[in-house]
N, C-alpha and C. Protein backbone atom coordinates (compact mmCIF):
# COMPACT_ATOMS: atom_id res chain seq x y z
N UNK A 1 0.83 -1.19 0.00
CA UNK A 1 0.00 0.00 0.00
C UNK A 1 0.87 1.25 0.00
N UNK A 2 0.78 1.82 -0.94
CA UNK A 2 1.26 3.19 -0.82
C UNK A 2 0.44 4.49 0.24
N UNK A 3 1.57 4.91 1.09
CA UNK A 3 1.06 6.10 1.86
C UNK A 3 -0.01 7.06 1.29
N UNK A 4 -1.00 7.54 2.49
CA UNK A 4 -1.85 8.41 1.98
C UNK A 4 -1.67 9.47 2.75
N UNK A 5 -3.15 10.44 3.34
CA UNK A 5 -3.09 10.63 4.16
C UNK A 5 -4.24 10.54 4.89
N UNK A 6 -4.14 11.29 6.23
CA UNK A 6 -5.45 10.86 6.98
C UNK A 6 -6.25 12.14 7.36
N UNK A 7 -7.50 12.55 6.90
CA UNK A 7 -7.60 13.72 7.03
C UNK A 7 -8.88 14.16 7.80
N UNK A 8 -8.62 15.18 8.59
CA UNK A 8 -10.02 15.69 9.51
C UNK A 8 -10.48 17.04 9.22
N UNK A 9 -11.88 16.53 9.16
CA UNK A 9 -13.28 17.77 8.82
C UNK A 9 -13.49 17.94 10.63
N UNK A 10 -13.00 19.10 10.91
CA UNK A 10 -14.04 19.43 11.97
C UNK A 10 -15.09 20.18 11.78
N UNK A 11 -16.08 19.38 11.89
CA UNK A 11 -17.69 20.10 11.30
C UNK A 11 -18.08 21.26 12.15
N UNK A 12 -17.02 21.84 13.00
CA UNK A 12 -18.02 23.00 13.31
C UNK A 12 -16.86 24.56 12.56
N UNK A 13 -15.83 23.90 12.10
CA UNK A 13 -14.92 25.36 11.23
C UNK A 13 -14.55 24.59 9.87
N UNK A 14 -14.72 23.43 9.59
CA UNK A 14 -14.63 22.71 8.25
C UNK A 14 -13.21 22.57 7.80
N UNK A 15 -12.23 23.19 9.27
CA UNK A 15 -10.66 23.21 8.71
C UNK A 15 -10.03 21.54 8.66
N UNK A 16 -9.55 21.27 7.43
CA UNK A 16 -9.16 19.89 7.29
C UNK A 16 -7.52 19.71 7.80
N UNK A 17 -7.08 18.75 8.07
CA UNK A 17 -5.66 18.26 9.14
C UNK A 17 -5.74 17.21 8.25
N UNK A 18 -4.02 17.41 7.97
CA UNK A 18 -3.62 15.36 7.25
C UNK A 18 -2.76 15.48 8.21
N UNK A 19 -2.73 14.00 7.87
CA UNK A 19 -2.08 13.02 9.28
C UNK A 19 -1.57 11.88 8.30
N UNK A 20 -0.21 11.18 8.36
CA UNK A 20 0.01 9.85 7.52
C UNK A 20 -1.11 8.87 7.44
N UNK A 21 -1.37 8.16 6.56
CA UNK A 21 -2.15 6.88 6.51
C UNK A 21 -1.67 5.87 6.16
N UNK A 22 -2.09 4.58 6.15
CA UNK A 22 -1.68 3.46 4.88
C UNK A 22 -2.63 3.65 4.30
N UNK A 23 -3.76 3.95 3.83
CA UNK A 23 -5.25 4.12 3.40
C UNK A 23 -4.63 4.22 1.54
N UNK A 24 -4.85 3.91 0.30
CA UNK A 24 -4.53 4.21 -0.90
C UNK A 24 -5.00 5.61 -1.33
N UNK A 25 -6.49 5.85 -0.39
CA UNK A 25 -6.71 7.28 -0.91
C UNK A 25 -7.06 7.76 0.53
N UNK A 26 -6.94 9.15 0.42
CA UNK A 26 -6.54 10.07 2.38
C UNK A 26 -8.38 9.75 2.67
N UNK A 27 -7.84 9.29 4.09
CA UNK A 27 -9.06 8.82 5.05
C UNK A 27 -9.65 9.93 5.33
N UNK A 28 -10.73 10.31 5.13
CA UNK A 28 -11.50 11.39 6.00
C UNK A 28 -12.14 11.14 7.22
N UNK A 29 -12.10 11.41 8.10
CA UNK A 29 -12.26 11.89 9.95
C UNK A 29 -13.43 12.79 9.89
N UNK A 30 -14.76 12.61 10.09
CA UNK A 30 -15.15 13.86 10.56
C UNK A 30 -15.70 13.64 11.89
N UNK A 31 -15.28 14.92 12.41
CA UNK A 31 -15.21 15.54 13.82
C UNK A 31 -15.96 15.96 14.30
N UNK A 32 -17.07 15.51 15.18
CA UNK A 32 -18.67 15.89 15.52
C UNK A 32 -18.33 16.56 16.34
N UNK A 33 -17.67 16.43 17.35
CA UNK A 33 -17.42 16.94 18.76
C UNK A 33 -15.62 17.32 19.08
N UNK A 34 -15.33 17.49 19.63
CA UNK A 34 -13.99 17.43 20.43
C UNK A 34 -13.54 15.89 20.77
N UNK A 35 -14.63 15.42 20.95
CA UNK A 35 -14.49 13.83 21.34
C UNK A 35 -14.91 13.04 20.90
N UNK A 36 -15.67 13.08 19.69
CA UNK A 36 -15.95 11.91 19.10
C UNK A 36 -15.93 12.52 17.37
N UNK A 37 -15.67 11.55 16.58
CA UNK A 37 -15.78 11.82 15.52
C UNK A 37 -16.05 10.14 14.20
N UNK A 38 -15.86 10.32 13.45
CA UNK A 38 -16.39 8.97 12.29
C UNK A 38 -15.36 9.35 11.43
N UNK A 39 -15.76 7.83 10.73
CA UNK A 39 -14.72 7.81 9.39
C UNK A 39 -15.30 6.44 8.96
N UNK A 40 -15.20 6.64 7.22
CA UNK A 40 -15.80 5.29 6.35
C UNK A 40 -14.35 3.97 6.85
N UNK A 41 -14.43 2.83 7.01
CA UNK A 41 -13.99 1.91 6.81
C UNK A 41 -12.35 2.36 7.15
N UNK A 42 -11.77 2.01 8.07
CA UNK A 42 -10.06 1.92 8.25
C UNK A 42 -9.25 0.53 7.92
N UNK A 43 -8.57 0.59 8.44
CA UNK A 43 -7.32 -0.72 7.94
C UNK A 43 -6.34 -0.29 9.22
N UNK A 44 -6.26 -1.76 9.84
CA UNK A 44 -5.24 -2.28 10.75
C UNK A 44 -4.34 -1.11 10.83
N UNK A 45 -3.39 -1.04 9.70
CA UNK A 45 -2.49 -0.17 9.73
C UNK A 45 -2.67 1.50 9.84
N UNK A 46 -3.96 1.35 9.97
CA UNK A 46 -4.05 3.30 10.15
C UNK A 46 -4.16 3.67 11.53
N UNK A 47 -4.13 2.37 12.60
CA UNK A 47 -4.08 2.61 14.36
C UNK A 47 -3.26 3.50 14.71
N UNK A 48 -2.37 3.02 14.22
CA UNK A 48 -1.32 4.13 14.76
C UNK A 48 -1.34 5.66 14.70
N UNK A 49 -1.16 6.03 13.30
CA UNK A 49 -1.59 7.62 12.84
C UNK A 49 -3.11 8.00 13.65
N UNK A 50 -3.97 7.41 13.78
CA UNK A 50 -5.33 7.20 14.58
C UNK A 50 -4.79 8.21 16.00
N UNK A 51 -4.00 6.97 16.68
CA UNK A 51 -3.37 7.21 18.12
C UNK A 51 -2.44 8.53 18.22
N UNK A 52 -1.86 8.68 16.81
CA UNK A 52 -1.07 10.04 17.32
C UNK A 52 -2.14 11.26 17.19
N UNK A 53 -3.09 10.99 16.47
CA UNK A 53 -3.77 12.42 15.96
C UNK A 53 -4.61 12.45 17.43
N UNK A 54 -4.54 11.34 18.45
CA UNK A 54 -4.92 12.31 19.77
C UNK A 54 -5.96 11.10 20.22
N UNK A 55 -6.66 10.31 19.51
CA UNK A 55 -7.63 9.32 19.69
C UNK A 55 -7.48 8.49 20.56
N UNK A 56 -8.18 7.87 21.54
CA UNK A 56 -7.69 6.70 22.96
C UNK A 56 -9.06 5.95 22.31
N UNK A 57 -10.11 5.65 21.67
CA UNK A 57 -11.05 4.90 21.65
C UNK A 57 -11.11 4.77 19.93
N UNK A 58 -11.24 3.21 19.60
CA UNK A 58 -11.91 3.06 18.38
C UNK A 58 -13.39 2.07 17.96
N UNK A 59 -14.25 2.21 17.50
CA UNK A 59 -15.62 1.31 17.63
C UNK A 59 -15.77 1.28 16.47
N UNK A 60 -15.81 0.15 16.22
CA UNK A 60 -16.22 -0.80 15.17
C UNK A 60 -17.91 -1.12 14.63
N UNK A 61 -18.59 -0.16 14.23
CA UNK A 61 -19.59 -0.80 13.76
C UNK A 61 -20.01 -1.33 12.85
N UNK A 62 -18.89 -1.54 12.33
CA UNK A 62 -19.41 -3.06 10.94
C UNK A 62 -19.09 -3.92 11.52
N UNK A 63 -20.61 -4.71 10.35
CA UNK A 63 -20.03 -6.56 10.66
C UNK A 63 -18.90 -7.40 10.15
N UNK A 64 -18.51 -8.11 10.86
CA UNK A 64 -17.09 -8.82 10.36
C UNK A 64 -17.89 -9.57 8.48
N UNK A 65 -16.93 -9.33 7.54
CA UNK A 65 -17.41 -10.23 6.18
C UNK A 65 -18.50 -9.52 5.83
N UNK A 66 -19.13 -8.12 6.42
CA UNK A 66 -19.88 -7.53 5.30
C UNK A 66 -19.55 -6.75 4.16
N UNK A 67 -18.32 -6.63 4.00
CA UNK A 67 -17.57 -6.08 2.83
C UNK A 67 -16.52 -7.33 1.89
N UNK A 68 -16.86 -8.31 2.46
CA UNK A 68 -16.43 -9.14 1.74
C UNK A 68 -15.10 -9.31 2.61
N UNK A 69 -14.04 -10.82 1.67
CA UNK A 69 -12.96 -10.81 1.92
C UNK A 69 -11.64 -9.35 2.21
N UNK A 70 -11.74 -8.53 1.72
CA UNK A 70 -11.02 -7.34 1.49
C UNK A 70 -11.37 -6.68 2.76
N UNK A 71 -12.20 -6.67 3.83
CA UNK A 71 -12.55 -5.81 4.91
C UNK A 71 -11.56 -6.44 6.04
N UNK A 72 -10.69 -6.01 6.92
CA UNK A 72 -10.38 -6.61 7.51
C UNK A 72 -11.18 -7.12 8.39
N UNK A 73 -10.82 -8.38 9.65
CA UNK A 73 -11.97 -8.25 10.20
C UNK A 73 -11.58 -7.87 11.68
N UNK A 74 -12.90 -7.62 12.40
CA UNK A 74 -12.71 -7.30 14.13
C UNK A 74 -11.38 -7.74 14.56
N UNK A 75 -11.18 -9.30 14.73
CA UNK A 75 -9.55 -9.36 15.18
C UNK A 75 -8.60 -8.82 14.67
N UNK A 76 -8.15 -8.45 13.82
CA UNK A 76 -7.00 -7.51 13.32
C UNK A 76 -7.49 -6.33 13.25
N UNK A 77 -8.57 -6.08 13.70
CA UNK A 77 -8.77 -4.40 13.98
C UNK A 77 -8.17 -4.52 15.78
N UNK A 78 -8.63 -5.03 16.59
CA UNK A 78 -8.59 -5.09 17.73
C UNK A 78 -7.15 -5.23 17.82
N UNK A 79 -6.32 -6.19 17.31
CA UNK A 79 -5.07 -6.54 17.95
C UNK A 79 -4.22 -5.28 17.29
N UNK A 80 -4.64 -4.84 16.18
CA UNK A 80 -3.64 -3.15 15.71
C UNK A 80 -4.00 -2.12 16.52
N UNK A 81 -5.20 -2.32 17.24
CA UNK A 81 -5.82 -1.07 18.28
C UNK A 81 -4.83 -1.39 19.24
N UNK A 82 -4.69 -2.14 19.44
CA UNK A 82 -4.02 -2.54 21.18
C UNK A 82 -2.19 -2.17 20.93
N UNK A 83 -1.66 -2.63 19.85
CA UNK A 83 -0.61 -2.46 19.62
C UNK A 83 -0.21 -0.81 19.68
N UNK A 84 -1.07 -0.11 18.99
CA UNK A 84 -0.83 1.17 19.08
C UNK A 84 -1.85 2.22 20.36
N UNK A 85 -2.03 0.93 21.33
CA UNK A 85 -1.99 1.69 22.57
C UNK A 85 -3.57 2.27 22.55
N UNK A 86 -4.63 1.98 21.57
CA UNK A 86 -6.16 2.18 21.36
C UNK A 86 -6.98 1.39 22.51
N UNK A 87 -7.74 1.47 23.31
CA UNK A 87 -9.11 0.96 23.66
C UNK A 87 -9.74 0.54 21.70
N UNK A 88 -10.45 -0.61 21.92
CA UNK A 88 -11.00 -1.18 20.63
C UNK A 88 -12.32 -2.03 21.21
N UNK A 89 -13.41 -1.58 20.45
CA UNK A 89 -14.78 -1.98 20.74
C UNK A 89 -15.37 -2.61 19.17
N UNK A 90 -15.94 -3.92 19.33
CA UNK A 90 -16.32 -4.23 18.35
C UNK A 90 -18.56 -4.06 18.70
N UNK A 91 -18.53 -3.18 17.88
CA UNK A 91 -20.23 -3.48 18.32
C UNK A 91 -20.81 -3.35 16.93
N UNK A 92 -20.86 -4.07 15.81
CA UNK A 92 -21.41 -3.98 14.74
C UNK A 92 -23.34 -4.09 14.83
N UNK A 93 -23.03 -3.25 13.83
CA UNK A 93 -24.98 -2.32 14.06
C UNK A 93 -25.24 -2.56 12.34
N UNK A 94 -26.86 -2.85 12.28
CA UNK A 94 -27.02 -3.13 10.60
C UNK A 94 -28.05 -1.87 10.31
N UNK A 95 -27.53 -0.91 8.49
CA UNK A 95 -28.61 -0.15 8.98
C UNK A 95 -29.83 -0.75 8.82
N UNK A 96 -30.79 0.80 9.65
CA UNK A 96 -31.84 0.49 9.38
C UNK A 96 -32.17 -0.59 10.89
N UNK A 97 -31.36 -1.10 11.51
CA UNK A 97 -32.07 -2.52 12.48
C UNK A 97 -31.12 -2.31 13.75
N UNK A 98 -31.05 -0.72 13.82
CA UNK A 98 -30.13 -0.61 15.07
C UNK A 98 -31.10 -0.30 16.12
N UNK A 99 -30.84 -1.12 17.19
CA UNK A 99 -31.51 -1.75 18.75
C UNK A 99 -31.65 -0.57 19.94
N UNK A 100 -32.58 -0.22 20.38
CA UNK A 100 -31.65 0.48 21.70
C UNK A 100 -30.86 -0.02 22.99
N UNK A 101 -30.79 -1.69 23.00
CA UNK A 101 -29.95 -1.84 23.43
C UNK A 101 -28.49 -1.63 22.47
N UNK A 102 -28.22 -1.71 21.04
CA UNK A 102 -26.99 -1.00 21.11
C UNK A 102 -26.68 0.33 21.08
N UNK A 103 -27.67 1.46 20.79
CA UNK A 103 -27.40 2.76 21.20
C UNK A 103 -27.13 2.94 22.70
N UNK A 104 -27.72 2.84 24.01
CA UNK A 104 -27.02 2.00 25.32
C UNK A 104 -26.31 1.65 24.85
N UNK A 105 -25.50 1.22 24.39
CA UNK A 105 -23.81 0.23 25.02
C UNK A 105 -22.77 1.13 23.94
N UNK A 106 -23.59 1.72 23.36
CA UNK A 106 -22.48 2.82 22.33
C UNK A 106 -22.22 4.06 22.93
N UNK A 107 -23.12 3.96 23.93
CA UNK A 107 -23.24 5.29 24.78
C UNK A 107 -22.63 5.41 25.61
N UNK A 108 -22.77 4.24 26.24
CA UNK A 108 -21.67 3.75 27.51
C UNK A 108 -20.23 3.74 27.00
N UNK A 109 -20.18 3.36 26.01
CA UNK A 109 -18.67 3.06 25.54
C UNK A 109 -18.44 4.57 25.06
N UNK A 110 -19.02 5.65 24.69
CA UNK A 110 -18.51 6.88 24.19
C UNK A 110 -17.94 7.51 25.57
N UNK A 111 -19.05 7.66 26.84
CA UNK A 111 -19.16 8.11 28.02
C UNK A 111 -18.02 7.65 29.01
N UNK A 112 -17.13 6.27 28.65
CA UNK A 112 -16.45 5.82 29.39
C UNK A 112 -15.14 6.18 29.10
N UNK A 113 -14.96 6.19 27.93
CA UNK A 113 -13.80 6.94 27.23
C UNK A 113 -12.49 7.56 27.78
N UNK A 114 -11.58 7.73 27.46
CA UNK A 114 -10.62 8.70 28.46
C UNK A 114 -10.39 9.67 27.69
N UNK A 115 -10.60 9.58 26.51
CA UNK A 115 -10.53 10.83 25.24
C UNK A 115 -10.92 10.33 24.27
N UNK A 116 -11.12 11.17 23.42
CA UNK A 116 -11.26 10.84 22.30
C UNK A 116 -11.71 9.44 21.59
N UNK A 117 -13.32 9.90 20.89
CA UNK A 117 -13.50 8.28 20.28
C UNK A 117 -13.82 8.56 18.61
N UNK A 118 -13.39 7.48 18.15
CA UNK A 118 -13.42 7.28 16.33
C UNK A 118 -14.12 6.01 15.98
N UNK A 119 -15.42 6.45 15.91
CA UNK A 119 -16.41 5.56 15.46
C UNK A 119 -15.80 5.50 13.73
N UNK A 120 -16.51 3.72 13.48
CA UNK A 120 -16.52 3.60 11.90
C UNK A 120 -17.34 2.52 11.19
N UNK A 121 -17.44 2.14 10.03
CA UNK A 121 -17.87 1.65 9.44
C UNK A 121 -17.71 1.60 8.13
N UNK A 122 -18.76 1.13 7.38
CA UNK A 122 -18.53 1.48 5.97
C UNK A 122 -18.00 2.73 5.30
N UNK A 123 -19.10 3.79 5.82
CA UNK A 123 -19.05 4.94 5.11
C UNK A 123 -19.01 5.90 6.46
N UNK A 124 -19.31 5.65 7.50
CA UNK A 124 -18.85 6.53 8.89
C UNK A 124 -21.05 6.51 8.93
N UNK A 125 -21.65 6.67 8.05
CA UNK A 125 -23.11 7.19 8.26
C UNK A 125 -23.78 6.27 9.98
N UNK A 126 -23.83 4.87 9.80
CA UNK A 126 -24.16 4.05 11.30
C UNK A 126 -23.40 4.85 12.09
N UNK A 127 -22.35 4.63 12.11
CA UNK A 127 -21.80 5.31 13.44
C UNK A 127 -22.61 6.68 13.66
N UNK A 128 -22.27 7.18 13.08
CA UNK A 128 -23.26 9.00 13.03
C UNK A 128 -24.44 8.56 13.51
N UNK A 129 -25.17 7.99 13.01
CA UNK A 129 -26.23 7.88 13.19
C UNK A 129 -26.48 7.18 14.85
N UNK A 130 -25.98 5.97 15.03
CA UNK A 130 -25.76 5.50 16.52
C UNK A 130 -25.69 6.50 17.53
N UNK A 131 -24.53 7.40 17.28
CA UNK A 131 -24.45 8.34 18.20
C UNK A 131 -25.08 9.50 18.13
N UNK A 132 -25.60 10.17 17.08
CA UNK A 132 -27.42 10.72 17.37
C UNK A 132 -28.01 10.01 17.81
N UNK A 133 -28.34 9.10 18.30
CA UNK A 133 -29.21 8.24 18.54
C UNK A 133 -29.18 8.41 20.24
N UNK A 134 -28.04 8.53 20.55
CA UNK A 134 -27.55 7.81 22.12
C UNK A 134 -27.45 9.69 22.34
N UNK A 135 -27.66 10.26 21.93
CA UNK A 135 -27.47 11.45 22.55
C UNK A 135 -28.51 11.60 23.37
């Protein structure tokens, strides 16, 4: 994989930040809060750059194999979270059929946090949406 970069929308001044990636094309971050923010689909290898840009939490809301072979899955998201020093939550949500028991436990997991959390998924939209939800 050739380097990308990793880049953040903070939605309340729209000023964008790159950050290294492994990503082929620059990851977009957007930044709901100070403390939480989304992004479509990551890769193992973007934990790290993740962890320096300030992040202590990552949540997983895709399902493992819904993107096919090519998605990594939960375990190699989890064990690159840990390596680069991340809290890693796997809570995959389907749209359209998200529970309020998992808005509860997404809530809990935003609220428990020590900084900073980076919800994701496909396209970052579930996550967004989860956490409107749990607000």
């Amino acid at each position: 994989m050739r380097q990308g970069s990793l880049k953040v929308f903070r939605r309340l001044n729209f000023l964008p930040m790159y950050f290294e990636s492994t990503q082929k094309m620059p990851l977009t971050i957007s930044a709901h809060t100070d403390r939480f923010a989304t992004a479509p689909q990551i890769a193992p290898e973007d934990m790290a750059a993740i962890a320096a840009h300030g992040f202590s939490t990552v949540v997983n809301n895709r399902p493992d194999g819904e993107g096919g072979p090519d998605q990594p899955s939960s375990q190699a998201m989890a064990q690159a979270a840990h390596v680069a020093g991340l809290a890693y939550h796997y809570l995959p949500v389907i749209s359209g059929q998200i529970t309020p028991e998992q808005v509860a436990s997404f809530a809990a997991i935003v609220a428990a946090s020590t900084g900073p959390v980076l919800a994701f998924c496909r396209s970052g939209a579930r996550s967004t949406t989860i956490w409107h939800m749990g607000k």
